[in-house]
Protein backbone atom coordinates (compact mmCIF):
# COMPACT_ATOMS: atom_id res chain seq x y z
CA UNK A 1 34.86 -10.76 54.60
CA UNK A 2 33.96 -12.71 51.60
CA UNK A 3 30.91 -14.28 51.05
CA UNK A 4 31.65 -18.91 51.02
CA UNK A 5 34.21 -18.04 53.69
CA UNK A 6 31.48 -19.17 56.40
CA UNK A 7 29.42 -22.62 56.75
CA UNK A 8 26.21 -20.59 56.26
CA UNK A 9 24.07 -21.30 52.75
CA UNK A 10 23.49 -18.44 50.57
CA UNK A 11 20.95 -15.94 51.67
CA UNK A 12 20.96 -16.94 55.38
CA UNK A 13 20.58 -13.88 57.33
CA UNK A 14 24.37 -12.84 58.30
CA UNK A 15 23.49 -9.01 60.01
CA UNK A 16 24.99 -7.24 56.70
CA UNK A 17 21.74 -6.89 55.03
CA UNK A 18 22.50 -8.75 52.47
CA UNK A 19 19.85 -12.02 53.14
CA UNK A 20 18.39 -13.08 49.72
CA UNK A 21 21.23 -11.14 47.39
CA UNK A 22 22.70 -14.13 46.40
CA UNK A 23 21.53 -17.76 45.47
CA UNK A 24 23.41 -20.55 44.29
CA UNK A 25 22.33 -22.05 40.77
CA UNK A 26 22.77 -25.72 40.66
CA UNK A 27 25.07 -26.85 38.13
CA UNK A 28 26.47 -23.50 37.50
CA UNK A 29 29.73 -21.70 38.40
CA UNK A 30 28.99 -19.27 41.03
CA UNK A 31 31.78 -15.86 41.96
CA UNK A 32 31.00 -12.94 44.72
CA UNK A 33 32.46 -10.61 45.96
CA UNK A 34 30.98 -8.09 48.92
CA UNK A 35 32.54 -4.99 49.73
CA UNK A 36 31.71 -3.28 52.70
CA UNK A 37 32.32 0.18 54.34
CA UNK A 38 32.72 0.90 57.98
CA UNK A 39 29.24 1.55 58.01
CA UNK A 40 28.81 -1.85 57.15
CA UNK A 41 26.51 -1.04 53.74
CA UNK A 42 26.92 -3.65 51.20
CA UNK A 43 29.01 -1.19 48.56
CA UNK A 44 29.27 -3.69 45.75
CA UNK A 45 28.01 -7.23 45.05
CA UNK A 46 29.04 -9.28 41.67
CA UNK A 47 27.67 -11.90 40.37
CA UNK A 48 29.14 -13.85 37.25
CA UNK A 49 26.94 -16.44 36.37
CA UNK A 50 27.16 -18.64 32.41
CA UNK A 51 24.60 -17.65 30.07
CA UNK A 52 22.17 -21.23 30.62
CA UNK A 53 22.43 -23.27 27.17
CA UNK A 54 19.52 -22.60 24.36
CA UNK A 55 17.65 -25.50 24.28
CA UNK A 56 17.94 -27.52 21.36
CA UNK A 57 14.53 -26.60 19.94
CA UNK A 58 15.00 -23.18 20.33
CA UNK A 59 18.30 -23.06 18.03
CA UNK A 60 18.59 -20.72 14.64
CA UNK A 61 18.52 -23.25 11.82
CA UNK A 62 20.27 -21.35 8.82
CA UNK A 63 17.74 -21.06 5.77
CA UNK A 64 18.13 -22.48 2.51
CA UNK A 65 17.77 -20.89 -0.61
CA UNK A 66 14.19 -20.17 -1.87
CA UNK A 67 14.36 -22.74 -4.23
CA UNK A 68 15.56 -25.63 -2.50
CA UNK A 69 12.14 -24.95 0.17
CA UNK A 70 9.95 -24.32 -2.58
CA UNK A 71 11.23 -27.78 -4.02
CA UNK A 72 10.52 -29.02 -1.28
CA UNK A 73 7.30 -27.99 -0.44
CA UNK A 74 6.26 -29.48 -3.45
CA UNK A 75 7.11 -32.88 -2.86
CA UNK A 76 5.95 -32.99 0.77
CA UNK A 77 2.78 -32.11 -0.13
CA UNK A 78 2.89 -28.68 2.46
CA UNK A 79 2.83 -26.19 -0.63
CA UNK A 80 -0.35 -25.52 -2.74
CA UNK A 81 1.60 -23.69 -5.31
CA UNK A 82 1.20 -25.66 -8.98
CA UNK A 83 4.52 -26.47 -10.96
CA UNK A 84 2.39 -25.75 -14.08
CA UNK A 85 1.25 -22.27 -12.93
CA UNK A 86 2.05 -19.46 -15.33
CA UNK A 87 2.01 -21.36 -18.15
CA UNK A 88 -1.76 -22.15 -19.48
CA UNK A 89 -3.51 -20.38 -16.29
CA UNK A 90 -2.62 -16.96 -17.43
CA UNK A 91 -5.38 -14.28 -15.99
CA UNK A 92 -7.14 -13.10 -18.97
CA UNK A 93 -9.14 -9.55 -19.42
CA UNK A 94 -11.24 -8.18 -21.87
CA UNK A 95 -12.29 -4.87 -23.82
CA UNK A 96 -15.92 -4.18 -24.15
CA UNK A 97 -16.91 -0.76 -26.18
CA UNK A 98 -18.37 1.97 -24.85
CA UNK A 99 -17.99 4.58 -27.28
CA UNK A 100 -16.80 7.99 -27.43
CA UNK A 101 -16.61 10.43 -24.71
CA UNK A 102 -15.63 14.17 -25.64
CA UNK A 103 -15.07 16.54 -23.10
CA UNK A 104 -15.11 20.28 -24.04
CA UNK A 105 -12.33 22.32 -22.29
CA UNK A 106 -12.54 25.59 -20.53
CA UNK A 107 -11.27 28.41 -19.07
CA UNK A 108 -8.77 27.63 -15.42
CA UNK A 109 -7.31 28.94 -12.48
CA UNK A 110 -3.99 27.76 -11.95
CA UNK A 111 -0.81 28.17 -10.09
CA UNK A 112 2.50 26.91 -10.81
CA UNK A 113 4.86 26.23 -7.76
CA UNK A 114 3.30 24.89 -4.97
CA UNK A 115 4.35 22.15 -2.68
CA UNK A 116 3.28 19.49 -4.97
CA UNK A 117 3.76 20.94 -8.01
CA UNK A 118 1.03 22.64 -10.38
CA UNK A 119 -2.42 22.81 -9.53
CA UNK A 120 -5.22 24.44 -11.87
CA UNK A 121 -9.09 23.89 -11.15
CA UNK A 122 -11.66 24.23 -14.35
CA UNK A 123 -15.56 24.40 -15.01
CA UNK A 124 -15.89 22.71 -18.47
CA UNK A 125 -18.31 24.07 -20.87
CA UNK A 126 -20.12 20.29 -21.54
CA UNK A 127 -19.39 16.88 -21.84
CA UNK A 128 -21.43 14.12 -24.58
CA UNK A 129 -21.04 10.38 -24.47
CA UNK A 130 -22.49 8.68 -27.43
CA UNK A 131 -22.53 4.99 -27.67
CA UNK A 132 -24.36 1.88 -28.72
CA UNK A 133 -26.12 1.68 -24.76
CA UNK A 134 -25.87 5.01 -24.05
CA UNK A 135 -26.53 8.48 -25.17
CA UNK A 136 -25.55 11.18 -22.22
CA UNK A 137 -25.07 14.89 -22.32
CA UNK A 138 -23.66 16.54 -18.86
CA UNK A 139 -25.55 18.83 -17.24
CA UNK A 140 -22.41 19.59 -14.73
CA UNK A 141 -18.85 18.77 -15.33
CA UNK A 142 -15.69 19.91 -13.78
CA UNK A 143 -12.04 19.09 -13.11
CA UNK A 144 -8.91 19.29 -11.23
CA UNK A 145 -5.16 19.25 -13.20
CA UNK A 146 -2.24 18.31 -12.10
CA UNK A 147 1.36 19.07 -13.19
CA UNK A 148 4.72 17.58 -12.34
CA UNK A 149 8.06 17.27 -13.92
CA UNK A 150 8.01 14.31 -16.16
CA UNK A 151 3.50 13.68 -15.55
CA UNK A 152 0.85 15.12 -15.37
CA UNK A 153 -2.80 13.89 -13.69
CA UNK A 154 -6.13 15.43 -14.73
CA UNK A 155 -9.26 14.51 -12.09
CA UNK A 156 -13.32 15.16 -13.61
CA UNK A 157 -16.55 15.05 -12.42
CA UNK A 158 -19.57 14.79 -14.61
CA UNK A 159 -23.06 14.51 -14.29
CA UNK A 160 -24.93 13.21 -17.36
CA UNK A 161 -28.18 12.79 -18.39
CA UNK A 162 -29.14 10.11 -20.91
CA UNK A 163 -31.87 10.83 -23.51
CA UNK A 164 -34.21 8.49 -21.65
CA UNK A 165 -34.18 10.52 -18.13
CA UNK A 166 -31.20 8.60 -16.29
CA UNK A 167 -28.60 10.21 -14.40
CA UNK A 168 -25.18 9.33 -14.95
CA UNK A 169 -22.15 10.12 -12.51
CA UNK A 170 -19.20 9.84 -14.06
CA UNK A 171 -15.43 9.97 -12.09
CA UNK A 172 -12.55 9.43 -13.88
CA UNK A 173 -8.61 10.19 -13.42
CA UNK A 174 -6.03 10.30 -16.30
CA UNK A 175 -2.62 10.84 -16.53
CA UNK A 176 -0.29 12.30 -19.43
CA UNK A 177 2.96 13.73 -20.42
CA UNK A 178 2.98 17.67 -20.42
CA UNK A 179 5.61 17.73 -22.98
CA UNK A 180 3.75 14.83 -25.35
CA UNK A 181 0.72 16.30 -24.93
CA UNK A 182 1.91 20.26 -26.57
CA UNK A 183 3.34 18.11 -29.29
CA UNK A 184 1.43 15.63 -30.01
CA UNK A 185 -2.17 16.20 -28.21
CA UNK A 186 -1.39 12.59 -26.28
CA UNK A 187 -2.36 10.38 -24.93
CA UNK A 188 -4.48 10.35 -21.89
CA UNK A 189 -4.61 7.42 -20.52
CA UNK A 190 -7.70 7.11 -17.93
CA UNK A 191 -9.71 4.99 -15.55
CA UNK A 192 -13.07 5.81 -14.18
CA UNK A 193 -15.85 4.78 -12.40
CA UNK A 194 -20.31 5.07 -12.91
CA UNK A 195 -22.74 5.36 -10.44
CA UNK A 196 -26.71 5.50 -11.02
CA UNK A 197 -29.66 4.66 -8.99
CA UNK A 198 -31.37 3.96 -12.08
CA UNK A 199 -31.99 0.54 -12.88
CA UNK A 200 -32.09 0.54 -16.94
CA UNK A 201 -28.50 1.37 -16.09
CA UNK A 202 -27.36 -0.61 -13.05
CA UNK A 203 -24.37 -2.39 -14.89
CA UNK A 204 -22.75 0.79 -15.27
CA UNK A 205 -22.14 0.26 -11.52
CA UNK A 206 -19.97 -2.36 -12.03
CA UNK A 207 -17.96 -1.79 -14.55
CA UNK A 208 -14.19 -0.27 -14.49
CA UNK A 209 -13.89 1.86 -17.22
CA UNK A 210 -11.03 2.37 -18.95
CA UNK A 211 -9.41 5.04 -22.38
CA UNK A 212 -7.55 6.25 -23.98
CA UNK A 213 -7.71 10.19 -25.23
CA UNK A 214 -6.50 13.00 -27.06
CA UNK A 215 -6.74 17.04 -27.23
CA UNK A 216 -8.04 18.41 -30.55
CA UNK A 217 -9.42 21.78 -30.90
CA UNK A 218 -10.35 21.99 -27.35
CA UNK A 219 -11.73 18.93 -27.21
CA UNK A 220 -10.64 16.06 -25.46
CA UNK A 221 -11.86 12.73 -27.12
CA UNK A 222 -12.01 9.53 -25.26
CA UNK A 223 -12.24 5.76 -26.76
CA UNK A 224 -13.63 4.27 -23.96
CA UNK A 225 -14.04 0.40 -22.81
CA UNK A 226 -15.21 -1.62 -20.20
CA UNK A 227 -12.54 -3.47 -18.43
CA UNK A 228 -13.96 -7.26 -17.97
């Protein structure tokens, strides 16, 4: 028995269980085809219906280049971008002194192979920073090394004390490399940051601070700048 071979509508209750299975779509092509056992259990039931059309809004429109909708943002008015941009509205930055920060170097402990590469932790003997606004000396400074293949990153921590009675706290990273430093002593280029609760000092809080370095004599000597 095939299902249209009767006066019945779709889904009308026949007695083969099968009420509800199958509903006619209006304007679409519609193909069954019930298979039945002895038993009378429905054994297979297809339905091959066409995919409904995508609705004209809904279409894929194939982008332009970049260039041709940037262009056109611009004249419509929907882009904010300036055609002038880049070339008198640079972003400007400036290099305030700070003086001179030398950082005595100590003894380490250090492995070689581990799953990031070289590690080595130090206690550093003392740190001074001597400048026009400040004059510090550490009472505690420490740091952290380390070593890849072509770079190398050195991590410390001071705490300074200016000759007026503020405390300093001074965190800066650097990074270097290994095989220009044993030649040459340099550079190490760094970036830190300053915090204080003192007041005389509160600036410091603000500012990026940024250097450049080199080893000498177990020394390493920063020029050091504010980054404004």
């Amino acid at each position: 028995m095939f299902l249209g071979d009767d006066d019945r509508s779709p889904g009308q209750d026949r007695g083969d269980k099968t009420e509800g299975a199958c509903q006619l779509h209006r304007g679409h092509s519609f193909a069954a085809t019930n298979v039945l056992h002895d038993q009378g259990a429905l054994s297979r039931l297809c339905l091959q219906m066409p995919t409904p059309p995508v609705p004209h809004s809904t279409r894929l429109r194939q982008r332009r280049p970049p260039e041709e909708r940037r262009s056109e943002g611009l004249r419509s008015g929907r882009c904010t971008l300036r055609p002038d941009l880049g070339k008198d509205h640079r972003m400007t930055l400036e290099l305030t002194d700070l003086g001179t920060l030398a950082v005595r170097t100590g003894d380490s402990w250090r492995f070689t192979r581990g799953p990031l590469g070289g590690r080595s932790t130090s206690i550093l003997p003392g740190a001074t920073w001597e400048s026009e606004r400040v004059r510090a000396e550490a009472v505690w400074v420490n740091g952290t090394y380390r070593s890849g293949r072509e770079l190398a990153e050195v991590n410390v921590r001071a705490m300074l004390e200016t000759d007026d009675g503020a405390l300093l706290y001074l965190d800066y990273f650097g990074r270097f490399r290994p095989m220009q430093m044993a030649s040459e002593g340099g550079p190490v280029m760094m970036a830190g940051r300053i915090e204080t609760p003192d007041e005389r000092y509160d600036w410091l809080n603000a500012t990026q601070v940024v250097g450049r370095g080199t080893l000498a004599d177990d020394v390493m000597t920063y020029e050091m700048y504010a980054l404004e």
